[in-house]
Each structure stands twice: as structure tokens, then as C-alpha cells.
C-alpha atoms as a PDB file:
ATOM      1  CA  UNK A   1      -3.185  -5.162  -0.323  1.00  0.00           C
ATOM      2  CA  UNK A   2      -0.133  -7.103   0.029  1.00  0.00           C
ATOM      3  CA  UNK A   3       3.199  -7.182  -1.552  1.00  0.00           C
ATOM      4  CA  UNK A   4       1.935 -11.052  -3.089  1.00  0.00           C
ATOM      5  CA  UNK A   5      -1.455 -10.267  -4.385  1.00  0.00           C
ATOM      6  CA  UNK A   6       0.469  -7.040  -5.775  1.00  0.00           C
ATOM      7  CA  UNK A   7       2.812  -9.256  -7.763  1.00  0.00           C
ATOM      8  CA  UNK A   8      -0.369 -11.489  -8.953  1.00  0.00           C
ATOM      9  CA  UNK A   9      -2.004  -8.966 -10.658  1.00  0.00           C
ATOM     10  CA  UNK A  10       1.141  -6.985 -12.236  1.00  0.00           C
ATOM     11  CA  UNK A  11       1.891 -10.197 -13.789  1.00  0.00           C
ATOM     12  CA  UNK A  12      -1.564 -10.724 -14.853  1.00  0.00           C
ATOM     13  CA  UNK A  13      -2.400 -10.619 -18.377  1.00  0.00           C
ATOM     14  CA  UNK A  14      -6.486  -9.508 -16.956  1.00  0.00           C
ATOM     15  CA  UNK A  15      -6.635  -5.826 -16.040  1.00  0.00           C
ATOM     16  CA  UNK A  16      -7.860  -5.495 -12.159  1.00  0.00           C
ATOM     17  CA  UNK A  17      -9.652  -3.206 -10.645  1.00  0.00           C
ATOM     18  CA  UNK A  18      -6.590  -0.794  -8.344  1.00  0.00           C
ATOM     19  CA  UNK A  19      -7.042   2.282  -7.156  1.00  0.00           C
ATOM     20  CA  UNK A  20      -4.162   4.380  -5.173  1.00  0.00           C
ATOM     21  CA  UNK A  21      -6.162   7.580  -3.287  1.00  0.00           C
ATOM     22  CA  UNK A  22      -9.120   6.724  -4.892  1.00  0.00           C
ATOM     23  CA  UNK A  23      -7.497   6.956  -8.301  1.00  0.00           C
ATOM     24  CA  UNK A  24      -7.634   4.035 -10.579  1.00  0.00           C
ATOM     25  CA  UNK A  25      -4.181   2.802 -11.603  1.00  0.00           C
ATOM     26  CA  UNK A  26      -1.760   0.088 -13.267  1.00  0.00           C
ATOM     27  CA  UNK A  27       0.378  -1.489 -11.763  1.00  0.00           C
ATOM     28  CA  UNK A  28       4.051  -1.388 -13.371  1.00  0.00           C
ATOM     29  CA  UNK A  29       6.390  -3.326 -10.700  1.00  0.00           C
ATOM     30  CA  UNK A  30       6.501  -4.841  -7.946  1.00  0.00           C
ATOM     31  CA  UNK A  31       9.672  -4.704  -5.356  1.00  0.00           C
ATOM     32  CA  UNK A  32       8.374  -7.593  -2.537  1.00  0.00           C
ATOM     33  CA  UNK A  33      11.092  -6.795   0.014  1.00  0.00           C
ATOM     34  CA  UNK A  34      10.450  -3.402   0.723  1.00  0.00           C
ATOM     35  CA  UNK A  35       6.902  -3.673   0.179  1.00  0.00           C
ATOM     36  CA  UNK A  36       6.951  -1.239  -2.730  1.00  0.00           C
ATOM     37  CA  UNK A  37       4.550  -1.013  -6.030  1.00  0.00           C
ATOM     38  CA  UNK A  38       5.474   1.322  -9.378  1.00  0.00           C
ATOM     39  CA  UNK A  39       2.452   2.517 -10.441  1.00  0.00           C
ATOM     40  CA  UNK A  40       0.819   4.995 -12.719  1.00  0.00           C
ATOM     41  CA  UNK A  41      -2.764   6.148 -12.713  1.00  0.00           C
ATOM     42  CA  UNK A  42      -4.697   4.675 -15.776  1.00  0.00           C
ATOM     43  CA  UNK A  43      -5.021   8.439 -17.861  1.00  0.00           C
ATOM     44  CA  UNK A  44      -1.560   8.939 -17.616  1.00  0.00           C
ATOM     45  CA  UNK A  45       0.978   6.657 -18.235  1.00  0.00           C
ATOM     46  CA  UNK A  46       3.974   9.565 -17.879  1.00  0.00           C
ATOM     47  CA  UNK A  47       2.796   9.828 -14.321  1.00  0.00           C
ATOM     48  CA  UNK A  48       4.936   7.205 -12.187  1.00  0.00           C
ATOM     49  CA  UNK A  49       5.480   6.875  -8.539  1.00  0.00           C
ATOM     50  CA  UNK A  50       6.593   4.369  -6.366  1.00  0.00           C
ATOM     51  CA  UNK A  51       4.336   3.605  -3.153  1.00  0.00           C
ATOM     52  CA  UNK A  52       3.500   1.580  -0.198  1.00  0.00           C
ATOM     53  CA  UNK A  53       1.420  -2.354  -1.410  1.00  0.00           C
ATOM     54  CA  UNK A  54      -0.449  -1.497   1.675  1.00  0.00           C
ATOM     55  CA  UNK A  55      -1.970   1.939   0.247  1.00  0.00           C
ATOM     56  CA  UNK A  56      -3.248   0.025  -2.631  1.00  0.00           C
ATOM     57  CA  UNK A  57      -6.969  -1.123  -2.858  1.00  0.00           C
ATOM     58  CA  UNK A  58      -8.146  -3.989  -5.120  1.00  0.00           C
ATOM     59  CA  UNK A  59     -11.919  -3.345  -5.791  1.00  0.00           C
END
């Protein structure tokens, strides 16, 4: 995925389909310059982390 499409769907009000690893996850924030996402997987919210757009797969 990239950093845009990233953006796009944290700013969605429509849950998409993310995963991270194979995990399903929400995406929190998106940092466009460094190519960065904050996400959390969807069963637990406590559980943030900040990783690469690119690792992220929209399904």
C-alpha cells in the first residue's frame, strides 16, 4: 500500500479491509513523509505500533 491510499482510508468514515502480517488492523495515523502508519490490530486497541505503508495490505 502506499503512504496516500493509507491516508484515504484512516480518514475514512467506512471500515476497510487491512491486515499487517496477516492480522487484521485499524489504522490510527498516518505520517506521509516517512512513509509510516500507527496502527493497532482490530482485538486490541492497547496494542499500537508504528510501521512501514508498504507492509500494509488492503484486501
Amino acid at each position: 500500500m502506499d503512504a496516500q491510499r493509507a491516508q484515504e482510508i484512516a480518514s475514512s468514515r467506512n471500515m476497510a479491509n487491512v491486515t499487517y502480517n496477516g492480522t487484521p488492523i485499524y489504522i490510527e495515523h498516518v505520517d506521509q513523509e516517512a512513509g509510516k502508519a500507527t496502527i493497532h490490530p482490530l482485538d486490541e486497541p492497547d496494542t499500537k505500533q508504528s510501521v512501514s505503508v508498504s507492509s500494509l495490505k488492503e484486501q
